[in-house]
N, C-alpha and C. Protein backbone atom coordinates (compact mmCIF):
# COMPACT_ATOMS: atom_id res chain seq x y z
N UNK A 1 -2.63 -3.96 -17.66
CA UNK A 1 -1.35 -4.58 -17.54
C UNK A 1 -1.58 -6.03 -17.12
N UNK A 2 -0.56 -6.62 -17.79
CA UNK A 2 -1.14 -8.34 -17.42
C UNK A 2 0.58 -8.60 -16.66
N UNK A 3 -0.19 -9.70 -15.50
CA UNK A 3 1.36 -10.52 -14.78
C UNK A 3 1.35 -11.61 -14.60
N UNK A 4 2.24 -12.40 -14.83
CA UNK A 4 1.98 -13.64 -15.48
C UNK A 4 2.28 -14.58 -14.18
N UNK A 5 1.68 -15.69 -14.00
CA UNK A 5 2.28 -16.20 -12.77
C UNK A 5 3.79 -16.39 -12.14
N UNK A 6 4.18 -16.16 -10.95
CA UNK A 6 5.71 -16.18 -11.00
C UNK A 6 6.40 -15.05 -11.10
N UNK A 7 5.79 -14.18 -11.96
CA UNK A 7 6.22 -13.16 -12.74
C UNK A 7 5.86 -11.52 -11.44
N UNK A 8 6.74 -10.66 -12.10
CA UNK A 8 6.29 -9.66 -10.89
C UNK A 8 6.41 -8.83 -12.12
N UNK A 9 6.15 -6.92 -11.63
CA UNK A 9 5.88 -5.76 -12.43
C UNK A 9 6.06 -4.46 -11.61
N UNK A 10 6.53 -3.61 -12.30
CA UNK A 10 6.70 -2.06 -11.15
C UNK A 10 5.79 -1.14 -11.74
N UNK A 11 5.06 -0.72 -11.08
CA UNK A 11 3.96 0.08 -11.66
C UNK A 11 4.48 1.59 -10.70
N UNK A 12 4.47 2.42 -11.58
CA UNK A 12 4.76 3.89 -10.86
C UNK A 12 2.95 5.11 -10.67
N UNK A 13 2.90 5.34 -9.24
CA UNK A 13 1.76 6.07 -9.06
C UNK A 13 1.77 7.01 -8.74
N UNK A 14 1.34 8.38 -9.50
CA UNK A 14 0.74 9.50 -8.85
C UNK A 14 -0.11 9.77 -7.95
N UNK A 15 0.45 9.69 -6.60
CA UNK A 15 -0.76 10.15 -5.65
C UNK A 15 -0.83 11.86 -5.21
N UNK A 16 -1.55 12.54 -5.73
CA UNK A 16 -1.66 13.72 -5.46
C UNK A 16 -2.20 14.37 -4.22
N UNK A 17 -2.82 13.61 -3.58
CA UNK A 17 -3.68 14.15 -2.64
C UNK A 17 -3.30 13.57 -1.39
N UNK A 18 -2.74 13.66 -0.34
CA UNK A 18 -2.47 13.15 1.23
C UNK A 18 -4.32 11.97 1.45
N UNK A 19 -3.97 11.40 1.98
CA UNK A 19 -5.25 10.10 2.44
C UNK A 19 -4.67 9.47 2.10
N UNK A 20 -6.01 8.39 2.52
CA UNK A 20 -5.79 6.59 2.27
C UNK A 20 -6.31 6.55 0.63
N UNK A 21 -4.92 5.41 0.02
CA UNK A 21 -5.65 5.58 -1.72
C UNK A 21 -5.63 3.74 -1.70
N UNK A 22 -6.24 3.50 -1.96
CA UNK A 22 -7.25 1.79 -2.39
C UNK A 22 -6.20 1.50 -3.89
N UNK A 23 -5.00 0.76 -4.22
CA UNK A 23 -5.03 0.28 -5.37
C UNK A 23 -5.37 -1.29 -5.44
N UNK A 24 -6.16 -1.33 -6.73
CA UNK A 24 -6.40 -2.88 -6.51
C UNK A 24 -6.27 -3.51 -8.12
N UNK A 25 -6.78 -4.47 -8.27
CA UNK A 25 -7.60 -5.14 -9.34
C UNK A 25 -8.66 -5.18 -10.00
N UNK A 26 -8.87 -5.15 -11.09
CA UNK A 26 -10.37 -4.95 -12.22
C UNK A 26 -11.09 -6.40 -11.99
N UNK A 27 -10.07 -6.98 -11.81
CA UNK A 27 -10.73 -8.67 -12.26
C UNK A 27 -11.36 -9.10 -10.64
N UNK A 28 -12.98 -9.32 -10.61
CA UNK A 28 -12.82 -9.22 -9.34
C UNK A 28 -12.41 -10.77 -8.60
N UNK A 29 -12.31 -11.90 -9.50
CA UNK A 29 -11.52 -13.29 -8.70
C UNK A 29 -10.54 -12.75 -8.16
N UNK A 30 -9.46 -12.08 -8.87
CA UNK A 30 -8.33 -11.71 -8.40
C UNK A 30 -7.97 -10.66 -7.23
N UNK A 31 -9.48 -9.58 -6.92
CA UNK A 31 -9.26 -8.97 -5.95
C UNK A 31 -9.62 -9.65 -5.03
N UNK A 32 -10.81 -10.81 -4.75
CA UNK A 32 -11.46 -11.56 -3.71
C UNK A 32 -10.07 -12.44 -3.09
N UNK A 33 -9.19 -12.94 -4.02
CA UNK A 33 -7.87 -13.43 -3.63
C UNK A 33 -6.78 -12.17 -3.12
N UNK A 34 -6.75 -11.16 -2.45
CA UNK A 34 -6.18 -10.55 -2.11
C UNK A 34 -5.14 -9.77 -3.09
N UNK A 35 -5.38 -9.61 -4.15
CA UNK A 35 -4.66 -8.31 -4.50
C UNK A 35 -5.04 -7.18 -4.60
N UNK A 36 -5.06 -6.47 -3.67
CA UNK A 36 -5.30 -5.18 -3.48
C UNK A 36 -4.39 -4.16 -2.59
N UNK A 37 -4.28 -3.29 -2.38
CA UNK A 37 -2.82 -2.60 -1.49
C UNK A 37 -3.99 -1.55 -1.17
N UNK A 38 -3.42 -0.76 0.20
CA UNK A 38 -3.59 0.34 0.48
C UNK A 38 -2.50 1.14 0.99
N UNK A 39 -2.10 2.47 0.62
CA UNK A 39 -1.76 3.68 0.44
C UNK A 39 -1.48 4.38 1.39
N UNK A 40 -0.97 4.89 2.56
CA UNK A 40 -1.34 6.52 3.20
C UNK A 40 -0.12 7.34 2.75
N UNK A 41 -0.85 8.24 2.16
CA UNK A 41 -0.10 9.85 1.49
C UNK A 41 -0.50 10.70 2.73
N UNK A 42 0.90 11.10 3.66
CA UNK A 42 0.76 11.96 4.26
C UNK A 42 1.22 13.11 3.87
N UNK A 43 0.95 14.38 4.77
CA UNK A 43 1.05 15.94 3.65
C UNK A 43 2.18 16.34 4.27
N UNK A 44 3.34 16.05 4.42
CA UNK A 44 4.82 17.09 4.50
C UNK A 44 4.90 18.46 5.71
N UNK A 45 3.66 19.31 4.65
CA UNK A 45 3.59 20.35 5.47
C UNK A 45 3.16 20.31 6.71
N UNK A 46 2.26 19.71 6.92
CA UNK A 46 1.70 19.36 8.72
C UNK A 46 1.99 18.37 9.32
N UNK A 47 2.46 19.41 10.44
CA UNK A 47 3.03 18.49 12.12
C UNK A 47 2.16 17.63 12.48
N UNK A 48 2.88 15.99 12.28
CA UNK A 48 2.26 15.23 13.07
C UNK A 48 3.09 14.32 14.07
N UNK A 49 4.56 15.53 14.43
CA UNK A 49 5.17 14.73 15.61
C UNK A 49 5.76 13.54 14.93
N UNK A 50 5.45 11.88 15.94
CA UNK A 50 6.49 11.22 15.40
C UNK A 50 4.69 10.16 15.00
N UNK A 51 3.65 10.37 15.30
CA UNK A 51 2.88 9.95 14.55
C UNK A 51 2.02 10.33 13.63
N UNK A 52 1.76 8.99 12.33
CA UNK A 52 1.11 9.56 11.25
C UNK A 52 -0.18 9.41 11.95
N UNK A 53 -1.47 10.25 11.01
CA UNK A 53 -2.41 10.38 11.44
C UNK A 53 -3.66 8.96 11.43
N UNK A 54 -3.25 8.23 10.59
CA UNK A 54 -4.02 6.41 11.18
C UNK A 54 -2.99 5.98 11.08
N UNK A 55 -2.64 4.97 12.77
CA UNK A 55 -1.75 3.89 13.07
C UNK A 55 -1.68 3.05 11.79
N UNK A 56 -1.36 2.15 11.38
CA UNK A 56 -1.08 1.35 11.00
C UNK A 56 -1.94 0.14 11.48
N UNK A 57 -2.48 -1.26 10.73
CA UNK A 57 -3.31 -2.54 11.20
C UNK A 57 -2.44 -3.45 11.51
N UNK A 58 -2.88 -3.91 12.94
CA UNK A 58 -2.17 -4.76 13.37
C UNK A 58 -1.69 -6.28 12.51
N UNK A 59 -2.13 -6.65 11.22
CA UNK A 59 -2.22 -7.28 10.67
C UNK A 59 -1.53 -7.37 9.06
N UNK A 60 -0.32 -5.84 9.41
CA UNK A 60 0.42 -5.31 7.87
C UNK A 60 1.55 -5.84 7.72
N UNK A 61 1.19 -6.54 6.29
CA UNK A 61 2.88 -7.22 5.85
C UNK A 61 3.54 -6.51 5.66
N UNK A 62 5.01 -6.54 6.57
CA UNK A 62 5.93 -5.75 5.69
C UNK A 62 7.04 -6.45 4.41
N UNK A 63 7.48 -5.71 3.76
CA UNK A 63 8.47 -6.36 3.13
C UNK A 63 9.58 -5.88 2.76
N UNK A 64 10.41 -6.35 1.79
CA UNK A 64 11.96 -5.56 1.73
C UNK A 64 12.80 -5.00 2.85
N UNK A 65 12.75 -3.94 2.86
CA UNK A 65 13.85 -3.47 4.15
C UNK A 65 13.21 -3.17 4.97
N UNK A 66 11.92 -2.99 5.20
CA UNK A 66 10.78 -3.10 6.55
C UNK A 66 10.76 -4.41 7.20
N UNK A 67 10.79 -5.58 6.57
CA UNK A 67 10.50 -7.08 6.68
C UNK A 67 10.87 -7.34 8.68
N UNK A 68 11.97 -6.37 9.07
CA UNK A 68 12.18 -6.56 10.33
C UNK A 68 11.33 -6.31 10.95
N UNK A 69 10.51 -5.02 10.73
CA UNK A 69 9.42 -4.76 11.72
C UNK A 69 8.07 -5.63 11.82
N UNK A 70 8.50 -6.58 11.02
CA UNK A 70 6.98 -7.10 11.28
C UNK A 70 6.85 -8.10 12.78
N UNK A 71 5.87 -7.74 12.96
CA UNK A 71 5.19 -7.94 14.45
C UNK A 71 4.75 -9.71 14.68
């Protein structure tokens, strides 16, 4: 899939499996410039109270309707 500068794209993902999932970039200029995301798929069925099982990095953009929580 190509995105053109300026330009944005909605990509829809199957994550099947609960963990941390790595999506990134092929091109590696473009991953060394930060496009890459990470993932946590937590599993529904197990109790984890009111926390997920890895905090969150003190260093995570939020955006859209999260954008308040950022630290």
């Amino acid at each position: 899939m190509q995105v053109f500068p300026g330009a944005w794209t909605a990509v829809l993902v199957f994550l099947d499996n609960a963990g941390i999932w790595n999506l990134r970039v092929e091109n590696l200029d473009s991953w060394y410039m930060g496009q890459e995301l990470y993932i946590s798929v937590v599993n529904p069925e197990e109790d984890h109270g009111d926390k997920t099982p890895l905090p969150l990095p003190d260093n995570t953009i939020f955006c859209g309707a999260l954008s308040s929580l950022q630290k």
